[in-house]
N, C-alpha and C. Protein backbone atom coordinates (compact mmCIF):
# COMPACT_ATOMS: atom_id res chain seq x y z
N UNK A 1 14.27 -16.59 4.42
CA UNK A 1 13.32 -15.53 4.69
C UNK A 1 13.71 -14.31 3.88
N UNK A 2 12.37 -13.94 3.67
CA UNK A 2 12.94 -12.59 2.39
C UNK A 2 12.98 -11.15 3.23
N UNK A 3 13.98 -10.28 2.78
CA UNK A 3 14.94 -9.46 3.78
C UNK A 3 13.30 -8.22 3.76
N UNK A 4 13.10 -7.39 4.98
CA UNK A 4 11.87 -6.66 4.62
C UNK A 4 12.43 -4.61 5.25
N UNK A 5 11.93 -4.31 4.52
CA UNK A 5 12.41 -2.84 5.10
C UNK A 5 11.38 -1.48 5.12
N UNK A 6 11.24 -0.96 5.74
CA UNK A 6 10.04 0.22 5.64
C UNK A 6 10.02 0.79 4.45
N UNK A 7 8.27 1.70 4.37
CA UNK A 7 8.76 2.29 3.34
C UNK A 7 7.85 3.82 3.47
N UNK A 8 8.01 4.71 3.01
CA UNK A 8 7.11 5.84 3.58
C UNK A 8 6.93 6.14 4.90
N UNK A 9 6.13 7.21 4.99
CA UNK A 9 6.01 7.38 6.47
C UNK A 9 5.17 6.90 7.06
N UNK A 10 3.95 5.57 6.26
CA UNK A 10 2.88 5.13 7.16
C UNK A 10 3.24 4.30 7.81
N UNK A 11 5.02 3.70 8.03
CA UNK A 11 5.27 2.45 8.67
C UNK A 11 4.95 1.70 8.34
N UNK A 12 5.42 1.33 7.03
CA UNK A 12 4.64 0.21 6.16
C UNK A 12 5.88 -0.64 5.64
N UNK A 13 5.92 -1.85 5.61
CA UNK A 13 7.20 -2.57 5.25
C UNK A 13 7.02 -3.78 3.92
N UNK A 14 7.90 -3.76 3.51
CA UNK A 14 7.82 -4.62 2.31
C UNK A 14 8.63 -5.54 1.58
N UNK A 15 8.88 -6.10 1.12
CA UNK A 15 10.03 -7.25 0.86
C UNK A 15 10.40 -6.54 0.03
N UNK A 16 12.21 -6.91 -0.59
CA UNK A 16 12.95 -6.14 -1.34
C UNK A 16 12.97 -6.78 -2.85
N UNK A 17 12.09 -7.24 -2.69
CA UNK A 17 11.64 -7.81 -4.37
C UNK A 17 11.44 -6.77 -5.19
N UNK A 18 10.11 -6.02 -4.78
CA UNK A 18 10.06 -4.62 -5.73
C UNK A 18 9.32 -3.84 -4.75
N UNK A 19 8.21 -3.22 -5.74
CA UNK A 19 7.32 -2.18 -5.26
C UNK A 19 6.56 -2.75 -4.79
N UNK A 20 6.64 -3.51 -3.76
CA UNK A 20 5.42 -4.44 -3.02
C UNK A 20 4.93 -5.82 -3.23
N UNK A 21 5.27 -5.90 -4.25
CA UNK A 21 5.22 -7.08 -4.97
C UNK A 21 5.42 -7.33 -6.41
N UNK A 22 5.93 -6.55 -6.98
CA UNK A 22 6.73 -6.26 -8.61
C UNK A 22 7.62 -7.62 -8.87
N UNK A 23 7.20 -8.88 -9.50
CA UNK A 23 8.07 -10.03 -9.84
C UNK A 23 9.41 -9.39 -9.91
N UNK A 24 10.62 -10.51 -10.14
CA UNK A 24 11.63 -10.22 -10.05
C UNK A 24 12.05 -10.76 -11.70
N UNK A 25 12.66 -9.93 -12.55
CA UNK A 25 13.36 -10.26 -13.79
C UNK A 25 13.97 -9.67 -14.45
N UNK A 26 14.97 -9.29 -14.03
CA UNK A 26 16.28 -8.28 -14.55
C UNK A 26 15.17 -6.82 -15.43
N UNK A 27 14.41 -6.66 -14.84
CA UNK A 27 13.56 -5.38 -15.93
C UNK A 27 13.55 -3.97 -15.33
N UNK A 28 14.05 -4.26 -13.64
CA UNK A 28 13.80 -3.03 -12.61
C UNK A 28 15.12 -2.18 -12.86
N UNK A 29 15.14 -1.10 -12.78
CA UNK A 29 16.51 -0.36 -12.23
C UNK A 29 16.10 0.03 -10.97
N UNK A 30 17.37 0.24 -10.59
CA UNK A 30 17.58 0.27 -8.66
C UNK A 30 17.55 1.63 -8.85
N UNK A 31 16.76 1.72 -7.44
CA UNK A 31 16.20 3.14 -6.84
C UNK A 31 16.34 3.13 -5.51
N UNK A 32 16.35 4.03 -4.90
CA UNK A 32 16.68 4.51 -3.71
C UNK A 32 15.16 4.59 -2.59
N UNK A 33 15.37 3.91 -1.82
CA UNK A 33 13.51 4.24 -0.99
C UNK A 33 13.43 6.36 -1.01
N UNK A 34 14.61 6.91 -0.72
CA UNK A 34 14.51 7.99 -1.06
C UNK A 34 14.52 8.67 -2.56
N UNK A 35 14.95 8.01 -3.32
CA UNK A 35 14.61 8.60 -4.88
C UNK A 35 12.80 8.03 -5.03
N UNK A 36 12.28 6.88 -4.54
CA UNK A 36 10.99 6.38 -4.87
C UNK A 36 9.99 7.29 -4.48
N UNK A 37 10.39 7.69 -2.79
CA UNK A 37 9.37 8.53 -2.29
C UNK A 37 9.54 9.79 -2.99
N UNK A 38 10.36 10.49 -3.42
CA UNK A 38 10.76 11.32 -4.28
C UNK A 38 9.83 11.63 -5.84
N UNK A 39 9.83 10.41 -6.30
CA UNK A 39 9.44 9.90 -7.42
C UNK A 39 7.96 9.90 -7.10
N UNK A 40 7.70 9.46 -6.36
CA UNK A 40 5.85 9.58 -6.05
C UNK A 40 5.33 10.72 -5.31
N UNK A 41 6.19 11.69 -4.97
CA UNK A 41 5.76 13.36 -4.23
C UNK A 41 5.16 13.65 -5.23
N UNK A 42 6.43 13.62 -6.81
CA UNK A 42 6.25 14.42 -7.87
C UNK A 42 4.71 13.97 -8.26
N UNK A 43 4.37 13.17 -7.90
CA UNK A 43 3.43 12.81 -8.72
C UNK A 43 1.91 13.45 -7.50
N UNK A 44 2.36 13.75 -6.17
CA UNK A 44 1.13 13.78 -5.06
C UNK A 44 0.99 12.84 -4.87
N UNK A 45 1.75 11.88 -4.46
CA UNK A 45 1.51 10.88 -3.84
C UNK A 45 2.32 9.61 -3.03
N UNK A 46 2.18 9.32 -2.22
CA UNK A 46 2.91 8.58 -0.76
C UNK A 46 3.20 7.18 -1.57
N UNK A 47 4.56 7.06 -0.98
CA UNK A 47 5.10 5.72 -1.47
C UNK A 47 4.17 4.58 -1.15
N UNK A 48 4.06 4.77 -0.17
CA UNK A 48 3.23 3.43 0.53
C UNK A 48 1.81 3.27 0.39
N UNK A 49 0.81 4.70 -0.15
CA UNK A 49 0.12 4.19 -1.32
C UNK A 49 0.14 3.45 -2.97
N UNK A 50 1.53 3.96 -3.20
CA UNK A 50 1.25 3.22 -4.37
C UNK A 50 1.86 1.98 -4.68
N UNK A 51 2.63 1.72 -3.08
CA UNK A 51 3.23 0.05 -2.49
C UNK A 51 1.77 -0.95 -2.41
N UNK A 52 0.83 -0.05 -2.03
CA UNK A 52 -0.17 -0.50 -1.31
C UNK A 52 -1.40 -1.34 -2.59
N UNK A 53 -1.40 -0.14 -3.56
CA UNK A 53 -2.63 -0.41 -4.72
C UNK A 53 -1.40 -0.99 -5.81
N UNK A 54 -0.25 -0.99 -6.04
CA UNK A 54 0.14 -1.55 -7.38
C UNK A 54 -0.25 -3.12 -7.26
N UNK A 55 0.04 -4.02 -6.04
CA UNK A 55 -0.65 -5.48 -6.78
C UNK A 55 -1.87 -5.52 -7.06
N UNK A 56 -2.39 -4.40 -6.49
CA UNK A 56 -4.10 -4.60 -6.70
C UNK A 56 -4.84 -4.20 -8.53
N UNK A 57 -3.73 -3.84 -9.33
CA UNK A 57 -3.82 -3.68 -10.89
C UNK A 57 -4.07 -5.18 -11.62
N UNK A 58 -3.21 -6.46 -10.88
CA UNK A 58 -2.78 -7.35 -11.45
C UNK A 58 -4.35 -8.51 -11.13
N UNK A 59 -4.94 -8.93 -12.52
CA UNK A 59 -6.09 -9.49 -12.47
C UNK A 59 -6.01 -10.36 -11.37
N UNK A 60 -5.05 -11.19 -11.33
CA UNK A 60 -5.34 -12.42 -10.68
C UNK A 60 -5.45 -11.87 -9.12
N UNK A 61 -5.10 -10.71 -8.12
CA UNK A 61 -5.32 -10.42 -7.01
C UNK A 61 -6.28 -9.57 -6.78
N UNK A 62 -7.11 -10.03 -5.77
CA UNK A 62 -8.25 -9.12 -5.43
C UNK A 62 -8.27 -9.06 -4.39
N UNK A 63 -6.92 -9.01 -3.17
CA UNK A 63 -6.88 -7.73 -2.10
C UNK A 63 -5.62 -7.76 -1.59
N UNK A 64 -5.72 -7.25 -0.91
CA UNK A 64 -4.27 -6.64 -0.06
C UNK A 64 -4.38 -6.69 1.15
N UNK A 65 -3.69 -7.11 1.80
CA UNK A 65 -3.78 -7.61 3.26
C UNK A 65 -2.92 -6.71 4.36
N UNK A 66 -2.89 -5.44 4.36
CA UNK A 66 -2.05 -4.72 5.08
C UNK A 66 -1.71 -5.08 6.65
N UNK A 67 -0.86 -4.89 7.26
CA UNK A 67 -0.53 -5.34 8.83
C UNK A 67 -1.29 -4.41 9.36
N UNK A 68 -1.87 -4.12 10.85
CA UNK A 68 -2.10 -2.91 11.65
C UNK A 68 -2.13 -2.71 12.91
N UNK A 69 -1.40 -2.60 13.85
CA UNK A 69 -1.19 -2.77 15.02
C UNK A 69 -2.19 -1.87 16.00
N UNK A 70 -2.64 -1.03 15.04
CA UNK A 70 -3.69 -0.08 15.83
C UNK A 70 -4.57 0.69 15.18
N UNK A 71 -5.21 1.40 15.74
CA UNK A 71 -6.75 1.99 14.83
C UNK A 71 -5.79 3.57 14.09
N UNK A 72 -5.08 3.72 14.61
CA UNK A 72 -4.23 4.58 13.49
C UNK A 72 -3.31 4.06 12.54
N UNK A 73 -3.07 3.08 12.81
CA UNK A 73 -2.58 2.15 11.17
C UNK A 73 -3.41 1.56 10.40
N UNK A 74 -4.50 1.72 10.48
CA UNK A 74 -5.94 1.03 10.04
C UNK A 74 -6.59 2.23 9.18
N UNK A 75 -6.54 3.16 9.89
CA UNK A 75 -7.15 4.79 9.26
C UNK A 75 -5.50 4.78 7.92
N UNK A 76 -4.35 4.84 8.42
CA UNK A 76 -2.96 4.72 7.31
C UNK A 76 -3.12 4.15 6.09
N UNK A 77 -3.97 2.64 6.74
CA UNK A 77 -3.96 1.62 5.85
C UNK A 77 -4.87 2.31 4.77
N UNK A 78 -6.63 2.80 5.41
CA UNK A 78 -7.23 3.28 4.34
C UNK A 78 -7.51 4.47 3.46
N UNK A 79 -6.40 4.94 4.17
CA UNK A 79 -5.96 6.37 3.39
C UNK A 79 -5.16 6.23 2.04
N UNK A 80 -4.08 4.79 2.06
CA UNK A 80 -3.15 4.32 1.27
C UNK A 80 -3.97 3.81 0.01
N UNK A 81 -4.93 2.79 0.60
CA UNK A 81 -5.76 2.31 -0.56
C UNK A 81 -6.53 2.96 -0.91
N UNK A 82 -7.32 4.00 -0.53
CA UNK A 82 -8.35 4.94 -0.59
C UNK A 82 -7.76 6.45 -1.71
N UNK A 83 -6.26 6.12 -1.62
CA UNK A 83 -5.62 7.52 -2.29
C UNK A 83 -5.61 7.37 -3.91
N UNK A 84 -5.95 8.74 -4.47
CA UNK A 84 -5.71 8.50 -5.68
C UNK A 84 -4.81 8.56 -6.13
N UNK A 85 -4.45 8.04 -7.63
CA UNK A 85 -3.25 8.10 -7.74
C UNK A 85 -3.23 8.21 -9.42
N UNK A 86 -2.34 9.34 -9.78
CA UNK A 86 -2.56 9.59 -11.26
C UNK A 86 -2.05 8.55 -12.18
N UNK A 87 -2.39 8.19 -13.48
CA UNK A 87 -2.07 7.54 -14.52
C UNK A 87 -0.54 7.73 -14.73
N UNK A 88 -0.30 9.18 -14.70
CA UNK A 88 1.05 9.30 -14.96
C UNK A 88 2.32 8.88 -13.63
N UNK A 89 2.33 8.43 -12.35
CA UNK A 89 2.69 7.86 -11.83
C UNK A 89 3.38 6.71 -12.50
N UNK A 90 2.51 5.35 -13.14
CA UNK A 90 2.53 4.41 -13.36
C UNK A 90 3.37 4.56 -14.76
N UNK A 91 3.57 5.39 -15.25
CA UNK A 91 3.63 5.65 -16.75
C UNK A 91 5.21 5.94 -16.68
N UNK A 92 5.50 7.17 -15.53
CA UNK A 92 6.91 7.33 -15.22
C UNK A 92 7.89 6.13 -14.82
N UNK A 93 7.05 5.35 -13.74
CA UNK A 93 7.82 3.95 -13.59
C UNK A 93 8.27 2.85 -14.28
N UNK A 94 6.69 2.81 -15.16
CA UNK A 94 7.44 2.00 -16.74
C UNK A 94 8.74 2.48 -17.82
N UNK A 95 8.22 3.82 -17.84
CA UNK A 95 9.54 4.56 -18.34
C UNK A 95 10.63 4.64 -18.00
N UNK A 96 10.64 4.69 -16.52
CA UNK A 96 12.46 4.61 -15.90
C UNK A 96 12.54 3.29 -15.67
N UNK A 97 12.24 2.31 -16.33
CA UNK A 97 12.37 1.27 -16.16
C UNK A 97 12.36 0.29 -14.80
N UNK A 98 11.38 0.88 -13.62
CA UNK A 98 11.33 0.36 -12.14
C UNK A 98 10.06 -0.58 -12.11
N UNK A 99 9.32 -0.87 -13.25
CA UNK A 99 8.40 -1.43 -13.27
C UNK A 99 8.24 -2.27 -14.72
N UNK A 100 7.89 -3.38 -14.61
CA UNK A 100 7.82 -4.12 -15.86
C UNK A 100 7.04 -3.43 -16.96
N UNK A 101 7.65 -2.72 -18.26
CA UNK A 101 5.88 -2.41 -19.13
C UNK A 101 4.99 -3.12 -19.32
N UNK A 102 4.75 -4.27 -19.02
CA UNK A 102 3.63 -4.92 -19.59
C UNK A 102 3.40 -5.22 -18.03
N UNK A 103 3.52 -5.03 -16.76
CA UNK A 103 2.63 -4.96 -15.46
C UNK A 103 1.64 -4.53 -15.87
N UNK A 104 0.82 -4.90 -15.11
CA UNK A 104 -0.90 -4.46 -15.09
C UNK A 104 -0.65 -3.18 -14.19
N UNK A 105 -1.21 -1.90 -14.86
CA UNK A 105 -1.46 -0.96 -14.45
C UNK A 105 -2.48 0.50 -14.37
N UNK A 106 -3.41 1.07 -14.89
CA UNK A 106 -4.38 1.72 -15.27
C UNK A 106 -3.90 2.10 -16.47
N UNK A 107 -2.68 2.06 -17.00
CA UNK A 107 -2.67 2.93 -18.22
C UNK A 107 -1.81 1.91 -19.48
């Protein structure tokens, strides 16, 4: 079983593979759930939105299946997918190397 740990403040959890689902191939550098959320303030924006929309870049997936135990994790959920999220986000992560460059991403 793959090890799972929160992430942000929407109570959102995720396997320690990557950013939600980021393949695994020696390409990531290790980050801190506090350097990540850190890393996505700078940008205006919640870890667990952009946990939420990064598999949703990758052609072959067309949705995301979030957990929700209640009508306020449901409103969480569509605030996460619903959030925007700048180009340059995606651009910083390829650059610090936490994300594959050639992931599917808007930019």
């Amino acid at each position: 079983m793959l090890k799972r740990r929160k992430i942000g403040t929407a109570n959102l959890e995720v396997t320690e593979l990557g950013l939600g689902g980021a393949p695994m191939g020696g390409f990531r550098a290790t980050i801190s759930e506090a350097e990540a959320t850190a890393l996505c303030q700078r940008h205006g924006v919640e870890l667990g939105a952009a946990a939420m929309q990064f598999p949703l870049f990758h052609p072959a997936v067309c949705s995301v299946i979030p957990g929700a135990i209640g009508a306020s994790e449901v409103k969480q959920n569509v605030a996460c997918l619903s959030a925007k999220i700048p180009v340059e986000l995606w651009s910083e992560l390829k650059r610090e190397k936490l994300l594959d460059p050639n992931a599917s991403t808007p930019n």
